[in-house]
Protein backbone atom coordinates (compact mmCIF):
# COMPACT_ATOMS: atom_id res chain seq x y z
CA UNK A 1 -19.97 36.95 -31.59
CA UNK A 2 -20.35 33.33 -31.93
CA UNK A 3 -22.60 30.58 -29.76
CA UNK A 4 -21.01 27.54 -28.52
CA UNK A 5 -21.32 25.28 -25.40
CA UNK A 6 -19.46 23.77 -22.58
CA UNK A 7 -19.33 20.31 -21.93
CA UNK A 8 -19.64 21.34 -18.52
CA UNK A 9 -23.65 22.16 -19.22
CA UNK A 10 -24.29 18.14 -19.58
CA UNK A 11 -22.08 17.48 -17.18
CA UNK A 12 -24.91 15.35 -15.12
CA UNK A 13 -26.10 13.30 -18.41
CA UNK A 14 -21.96 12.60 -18.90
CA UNK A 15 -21.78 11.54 -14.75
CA UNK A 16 -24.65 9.28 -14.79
CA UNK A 17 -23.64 7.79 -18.70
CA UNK A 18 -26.22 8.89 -20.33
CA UNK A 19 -24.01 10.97 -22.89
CA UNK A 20 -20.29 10.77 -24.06
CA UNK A 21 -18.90 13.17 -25.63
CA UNK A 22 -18.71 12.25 -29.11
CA UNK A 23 -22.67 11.89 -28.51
CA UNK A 24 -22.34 15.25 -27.47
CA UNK A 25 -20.61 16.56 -30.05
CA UNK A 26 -23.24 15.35 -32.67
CA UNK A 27 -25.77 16.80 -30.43
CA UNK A 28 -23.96 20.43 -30.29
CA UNK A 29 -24.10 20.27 -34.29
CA UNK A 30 -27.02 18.61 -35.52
CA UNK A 31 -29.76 19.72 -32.76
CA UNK A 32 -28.49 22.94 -31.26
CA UNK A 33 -26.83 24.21 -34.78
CA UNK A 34 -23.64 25.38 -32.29
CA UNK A 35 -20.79 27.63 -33.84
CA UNK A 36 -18.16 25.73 -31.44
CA UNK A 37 -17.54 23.79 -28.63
CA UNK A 38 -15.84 23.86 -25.42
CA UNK A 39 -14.08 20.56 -24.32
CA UNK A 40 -13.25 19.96 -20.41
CA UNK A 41 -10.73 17.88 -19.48
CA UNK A 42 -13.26 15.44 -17.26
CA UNK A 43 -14.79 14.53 -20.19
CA UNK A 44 -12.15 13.91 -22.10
CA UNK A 45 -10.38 11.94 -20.00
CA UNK A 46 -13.51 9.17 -20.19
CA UNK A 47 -12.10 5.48 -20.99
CA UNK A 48 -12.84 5.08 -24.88
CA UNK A 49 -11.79 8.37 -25.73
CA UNK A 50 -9.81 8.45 -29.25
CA UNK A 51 -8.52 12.08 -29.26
CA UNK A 52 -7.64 12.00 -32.87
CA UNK A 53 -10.96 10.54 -33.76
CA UNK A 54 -12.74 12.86 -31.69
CA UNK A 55 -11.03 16.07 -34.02
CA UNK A 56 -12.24 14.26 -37.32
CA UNK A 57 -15.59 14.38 -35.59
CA UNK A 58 -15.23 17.85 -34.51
CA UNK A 59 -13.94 18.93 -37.70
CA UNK A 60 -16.44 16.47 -40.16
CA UNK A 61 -19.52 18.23 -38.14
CA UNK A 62 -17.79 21.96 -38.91
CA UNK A 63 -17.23 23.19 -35.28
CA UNK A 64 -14.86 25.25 -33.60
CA UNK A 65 -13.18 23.95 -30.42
CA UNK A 66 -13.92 27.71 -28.75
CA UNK A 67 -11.71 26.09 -26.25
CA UNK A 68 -9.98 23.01 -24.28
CA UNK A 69 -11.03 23.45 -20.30
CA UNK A 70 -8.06 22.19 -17.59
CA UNK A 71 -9.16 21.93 -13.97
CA UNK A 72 -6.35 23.04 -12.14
CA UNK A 73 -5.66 24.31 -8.61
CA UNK A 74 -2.45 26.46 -8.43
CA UNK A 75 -3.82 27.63 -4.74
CA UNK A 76 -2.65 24.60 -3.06
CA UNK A 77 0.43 25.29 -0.08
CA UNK A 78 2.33 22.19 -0.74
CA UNK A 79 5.23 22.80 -3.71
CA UNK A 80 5.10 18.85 -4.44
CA UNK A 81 1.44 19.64 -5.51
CA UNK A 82 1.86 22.56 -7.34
CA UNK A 83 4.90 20.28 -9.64
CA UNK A 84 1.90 18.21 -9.64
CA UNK A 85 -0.44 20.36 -11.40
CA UNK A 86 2.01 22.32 -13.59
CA UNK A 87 2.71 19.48 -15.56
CA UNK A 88 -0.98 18.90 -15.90
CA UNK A 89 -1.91 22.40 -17.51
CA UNK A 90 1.20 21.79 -19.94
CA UNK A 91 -0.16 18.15 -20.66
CA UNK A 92 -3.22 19.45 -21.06
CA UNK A 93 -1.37 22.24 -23.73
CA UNK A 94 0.23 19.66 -25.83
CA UNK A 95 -3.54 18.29 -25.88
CA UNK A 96 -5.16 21.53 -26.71
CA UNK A 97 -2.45 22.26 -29.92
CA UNK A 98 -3.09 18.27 -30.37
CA UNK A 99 -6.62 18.96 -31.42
CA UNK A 100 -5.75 22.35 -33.42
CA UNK A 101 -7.04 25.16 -30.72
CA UNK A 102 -6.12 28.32 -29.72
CA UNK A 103 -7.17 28.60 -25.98
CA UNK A 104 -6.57 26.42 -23.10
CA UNK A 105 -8.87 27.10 -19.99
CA UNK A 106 -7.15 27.65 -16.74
CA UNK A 107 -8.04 28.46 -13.23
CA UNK A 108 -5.39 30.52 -11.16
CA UNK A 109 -7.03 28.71 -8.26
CA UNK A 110 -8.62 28.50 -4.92
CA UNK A 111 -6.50 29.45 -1.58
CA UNK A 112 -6.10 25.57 -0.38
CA UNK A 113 -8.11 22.71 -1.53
CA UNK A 114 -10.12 22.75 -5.01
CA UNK A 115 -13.66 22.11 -5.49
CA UNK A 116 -12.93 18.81 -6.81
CA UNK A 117 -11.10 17.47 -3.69
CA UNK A 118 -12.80 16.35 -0.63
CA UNK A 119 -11.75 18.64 1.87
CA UNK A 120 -12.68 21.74 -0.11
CA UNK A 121 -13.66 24.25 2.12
CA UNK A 122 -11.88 22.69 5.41
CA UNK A 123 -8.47 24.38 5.09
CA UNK A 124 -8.18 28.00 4.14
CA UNK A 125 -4.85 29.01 3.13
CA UNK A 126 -3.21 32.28 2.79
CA UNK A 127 -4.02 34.31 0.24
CA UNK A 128 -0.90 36.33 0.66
CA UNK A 129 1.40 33.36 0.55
CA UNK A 130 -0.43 31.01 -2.63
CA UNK A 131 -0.79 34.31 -4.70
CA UNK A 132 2.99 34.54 -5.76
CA UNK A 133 3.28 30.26 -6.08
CA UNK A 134 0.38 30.98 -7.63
CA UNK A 135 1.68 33.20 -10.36
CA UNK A 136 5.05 31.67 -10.38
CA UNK A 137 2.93 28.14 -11.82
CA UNK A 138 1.12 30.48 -14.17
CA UNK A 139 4.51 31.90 -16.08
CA UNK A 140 5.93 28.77 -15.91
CA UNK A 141 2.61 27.41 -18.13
CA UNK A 142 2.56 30.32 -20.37
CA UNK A 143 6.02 30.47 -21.35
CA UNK A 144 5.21 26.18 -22.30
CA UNK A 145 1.81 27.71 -23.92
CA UNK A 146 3.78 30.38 -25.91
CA UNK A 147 5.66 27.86 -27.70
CA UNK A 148 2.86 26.29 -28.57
CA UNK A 149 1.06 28.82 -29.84
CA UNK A 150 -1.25 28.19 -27.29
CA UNK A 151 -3.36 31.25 -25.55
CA UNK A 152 -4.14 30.69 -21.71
CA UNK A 153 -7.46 31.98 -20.48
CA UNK A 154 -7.66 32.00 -16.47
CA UNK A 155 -11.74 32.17 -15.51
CA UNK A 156 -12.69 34.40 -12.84
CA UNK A 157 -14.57 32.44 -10.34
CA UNK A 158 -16.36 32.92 -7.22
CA UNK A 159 -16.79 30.32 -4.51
CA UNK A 160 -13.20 31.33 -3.05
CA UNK A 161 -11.18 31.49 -6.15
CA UNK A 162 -8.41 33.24 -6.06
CA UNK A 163 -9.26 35.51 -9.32
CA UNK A 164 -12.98 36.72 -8.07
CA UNK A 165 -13.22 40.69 -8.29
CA UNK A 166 -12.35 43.05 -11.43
CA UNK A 167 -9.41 44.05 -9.83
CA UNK A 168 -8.36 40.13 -9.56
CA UNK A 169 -8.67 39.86 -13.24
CA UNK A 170 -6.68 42.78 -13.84
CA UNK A 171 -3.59 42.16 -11.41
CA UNK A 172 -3.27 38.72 -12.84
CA UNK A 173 -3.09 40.24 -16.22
CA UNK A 174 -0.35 42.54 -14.96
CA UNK A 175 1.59 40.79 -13.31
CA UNK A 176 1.89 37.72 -16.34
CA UNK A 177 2.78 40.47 -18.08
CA UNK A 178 2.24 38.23 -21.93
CA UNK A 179 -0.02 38.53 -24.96
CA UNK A 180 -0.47 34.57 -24.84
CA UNK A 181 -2.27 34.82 -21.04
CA UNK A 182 -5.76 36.57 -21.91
CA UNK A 183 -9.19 36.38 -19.29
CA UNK A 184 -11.94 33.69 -19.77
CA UNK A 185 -14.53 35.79 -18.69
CA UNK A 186 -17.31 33.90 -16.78
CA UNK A 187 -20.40 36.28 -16.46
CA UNK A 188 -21.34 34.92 -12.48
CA UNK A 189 -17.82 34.52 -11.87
CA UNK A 190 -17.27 37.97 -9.90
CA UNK A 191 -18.53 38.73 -6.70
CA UNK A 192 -18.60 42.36 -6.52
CA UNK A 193 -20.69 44.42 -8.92
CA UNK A 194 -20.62 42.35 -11.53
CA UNK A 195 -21.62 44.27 -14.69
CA UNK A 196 -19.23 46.79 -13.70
CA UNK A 197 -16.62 44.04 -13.43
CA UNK A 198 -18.12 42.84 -16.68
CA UNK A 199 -17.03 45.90 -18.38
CA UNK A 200 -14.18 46.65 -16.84
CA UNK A 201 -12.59 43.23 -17.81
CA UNK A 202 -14.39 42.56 -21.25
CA UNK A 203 -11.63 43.14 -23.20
CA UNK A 204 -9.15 41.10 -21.69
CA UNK A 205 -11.51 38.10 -22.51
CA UNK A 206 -10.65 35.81 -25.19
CA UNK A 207 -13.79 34.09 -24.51
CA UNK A 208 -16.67 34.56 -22.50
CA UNK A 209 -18.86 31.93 -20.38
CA UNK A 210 -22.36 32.74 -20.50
CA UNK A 211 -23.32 31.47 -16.72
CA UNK A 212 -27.14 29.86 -16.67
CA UNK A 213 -27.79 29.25 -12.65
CA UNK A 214 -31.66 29.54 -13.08
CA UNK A 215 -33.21 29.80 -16.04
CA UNK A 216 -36.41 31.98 -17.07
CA UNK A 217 -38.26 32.14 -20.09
CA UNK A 218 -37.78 35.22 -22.22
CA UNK A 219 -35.66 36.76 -19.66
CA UNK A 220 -32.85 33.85 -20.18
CA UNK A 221 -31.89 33.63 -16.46
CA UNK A 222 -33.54 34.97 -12.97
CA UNK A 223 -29.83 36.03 -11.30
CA UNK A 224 -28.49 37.52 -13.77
CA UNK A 225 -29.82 40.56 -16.27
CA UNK A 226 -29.05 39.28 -19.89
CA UNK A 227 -29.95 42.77 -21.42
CA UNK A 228 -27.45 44.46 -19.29
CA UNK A 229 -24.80 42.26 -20.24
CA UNK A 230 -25.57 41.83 -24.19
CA UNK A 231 -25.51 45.29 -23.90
CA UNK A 232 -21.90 45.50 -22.42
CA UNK A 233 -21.07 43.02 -24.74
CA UNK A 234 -22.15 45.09 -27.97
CA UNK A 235 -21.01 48.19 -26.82
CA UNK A 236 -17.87 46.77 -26.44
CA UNK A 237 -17.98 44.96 -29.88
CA UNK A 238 -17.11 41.33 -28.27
CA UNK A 239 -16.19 39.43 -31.21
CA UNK A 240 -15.17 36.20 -29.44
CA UNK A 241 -16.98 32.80 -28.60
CA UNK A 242 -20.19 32.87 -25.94
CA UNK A 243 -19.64 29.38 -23.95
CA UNK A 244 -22.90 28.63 -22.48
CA UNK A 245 -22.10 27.03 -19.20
CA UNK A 246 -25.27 25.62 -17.65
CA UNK A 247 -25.66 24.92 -13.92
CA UNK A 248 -29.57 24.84 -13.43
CA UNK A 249 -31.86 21.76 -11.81
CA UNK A 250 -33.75 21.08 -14.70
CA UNK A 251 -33.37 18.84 -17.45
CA UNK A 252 -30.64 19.93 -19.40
CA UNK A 253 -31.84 18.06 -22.40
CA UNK A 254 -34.92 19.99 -22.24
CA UNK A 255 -33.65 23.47 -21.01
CA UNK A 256 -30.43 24.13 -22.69
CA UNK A 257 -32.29 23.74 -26.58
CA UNK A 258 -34.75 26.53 -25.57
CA UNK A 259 -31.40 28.70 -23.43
CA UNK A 260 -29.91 28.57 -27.38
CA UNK A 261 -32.39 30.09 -29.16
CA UNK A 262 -32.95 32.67 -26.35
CA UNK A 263 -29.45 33.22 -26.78
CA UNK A 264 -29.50 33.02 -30.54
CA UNK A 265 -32.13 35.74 -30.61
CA UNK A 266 -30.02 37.89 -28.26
CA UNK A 267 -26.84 37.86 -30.75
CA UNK A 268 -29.18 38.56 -33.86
């Protein structure tokens, strides 16, 4: 296993300016001593950004992009909106092979509006009717990924995602039916028994988010048992990149350093 980080665990410091990401970056190497990184799209899309100049950071520090993170929504009912957002995930492929990775992020979805957009949560759509747009999008982005030699990882996600149980995880799979769509397996992403659905998904992951929602000294985290799911994880002789994703109150600055070496002590 290797230990990176999500851009999404600062995501407060980048919001309020106190961080950009090439600040980041240096931060992930130097301070944290990080195996890789994992880019979101908000972040990169920050005025200032020089994509190739960002890589000969990236590369000049000797990280691994673990991956490049789209926010997509292939849940919404309106066709004009899902054009919309298939040619962002295959923009956001051409960026992902532009900086020399392996695995784009992807959501499947929620059933309506996205977390991002205003009225999240105010329209509900039918889950019977956005799951087949929903997988229709999906191919269409793969087959673009495959000829980029670009693997798609869809995160399970709670909060009305589409992909939210095992079984979610494992019909997508099914029905894309291609060795370039593989799981980004988010450890509080599943709503229903999750270290079961842990297990029974782990090795359709290409990478795995390592969830922080409250954190806890020696224990790493008070929601979710660590031991049970290193131990899942070793059983199952994970290999991939750990993406610790960090959604706690406190002072990331302060909290995620000590999260690492918890973390670091967890993979020895």
């Amino acid at each position: 296993m290797k230990l990176g980080c999500s851009s999404w665990s600062y995501h407060r410091a980048f919001e309020t300016h106190k961080l950009n990401i090439k600040k980041w970056i240096s931060i992930c190497a130097d301070d944290l001593m990080l195996d890789g990184v994992e880019l979101l799209d908000f972040h990169l899309n920050e005025p200032g950004v020089d994509f190739k100049e960002l890589k000969n950071v990236i590369v000049t520090k000797g990280l691994t992009i673990s991956s490049i993170s789209v926010s997509n929504n292939f849940g919404y009912e309106s066709d004009v909106k899902l054009k919309e957002e298939v040619v962002k995930v295959k923009k956001w492929i051409d960026i992902t092979s532009l900086f020399g990775a392996s695995i784009l992020r992807v959501f499947a979805g929620w059933a309506g509006p996205a977390p991002w957009d205003d009225n999240f949560g105010s329209e509900i759509a039918d889950r019977n009717i956005v799951w087949p747009k929903m997988i229709s999008c999906m191919k269409e982005c793969v087959d673009y990924a495959e000829n980029a030699g670009i693997v798609l990882a869809v995160e399970n996600h709670n909060h009305r995602g589409l992909i939210h149980t095992a079984e979610d995880s494992k019909r997508i799979v099914r029905e894309i039916n291609s060795s370039w769509f593989k799981l980004n397996l988010d450890t509080a992403g599943y709503t229903e028994d999750i270290y079961t659905a842990i297990e029974d998904t782990l090795d359709l992951a290409v990478q795995v988010h390592i969830k922080i929602l409250e954190p806890e000294e020696k224990v790493i985290d008070k929601k979710l048992d660590y031991n049970k799911i290193f131990g899942i994880l070793n059983k199952s002789n994970y290999r991939g990149f750990l993406s610790l994703e960090y959604e706690g109150e406190e002072d990331e600055f302060i909290t995620i350093p000590k999260l690492i070496k918890l973390l670091k002590n967890k993979m020895i």
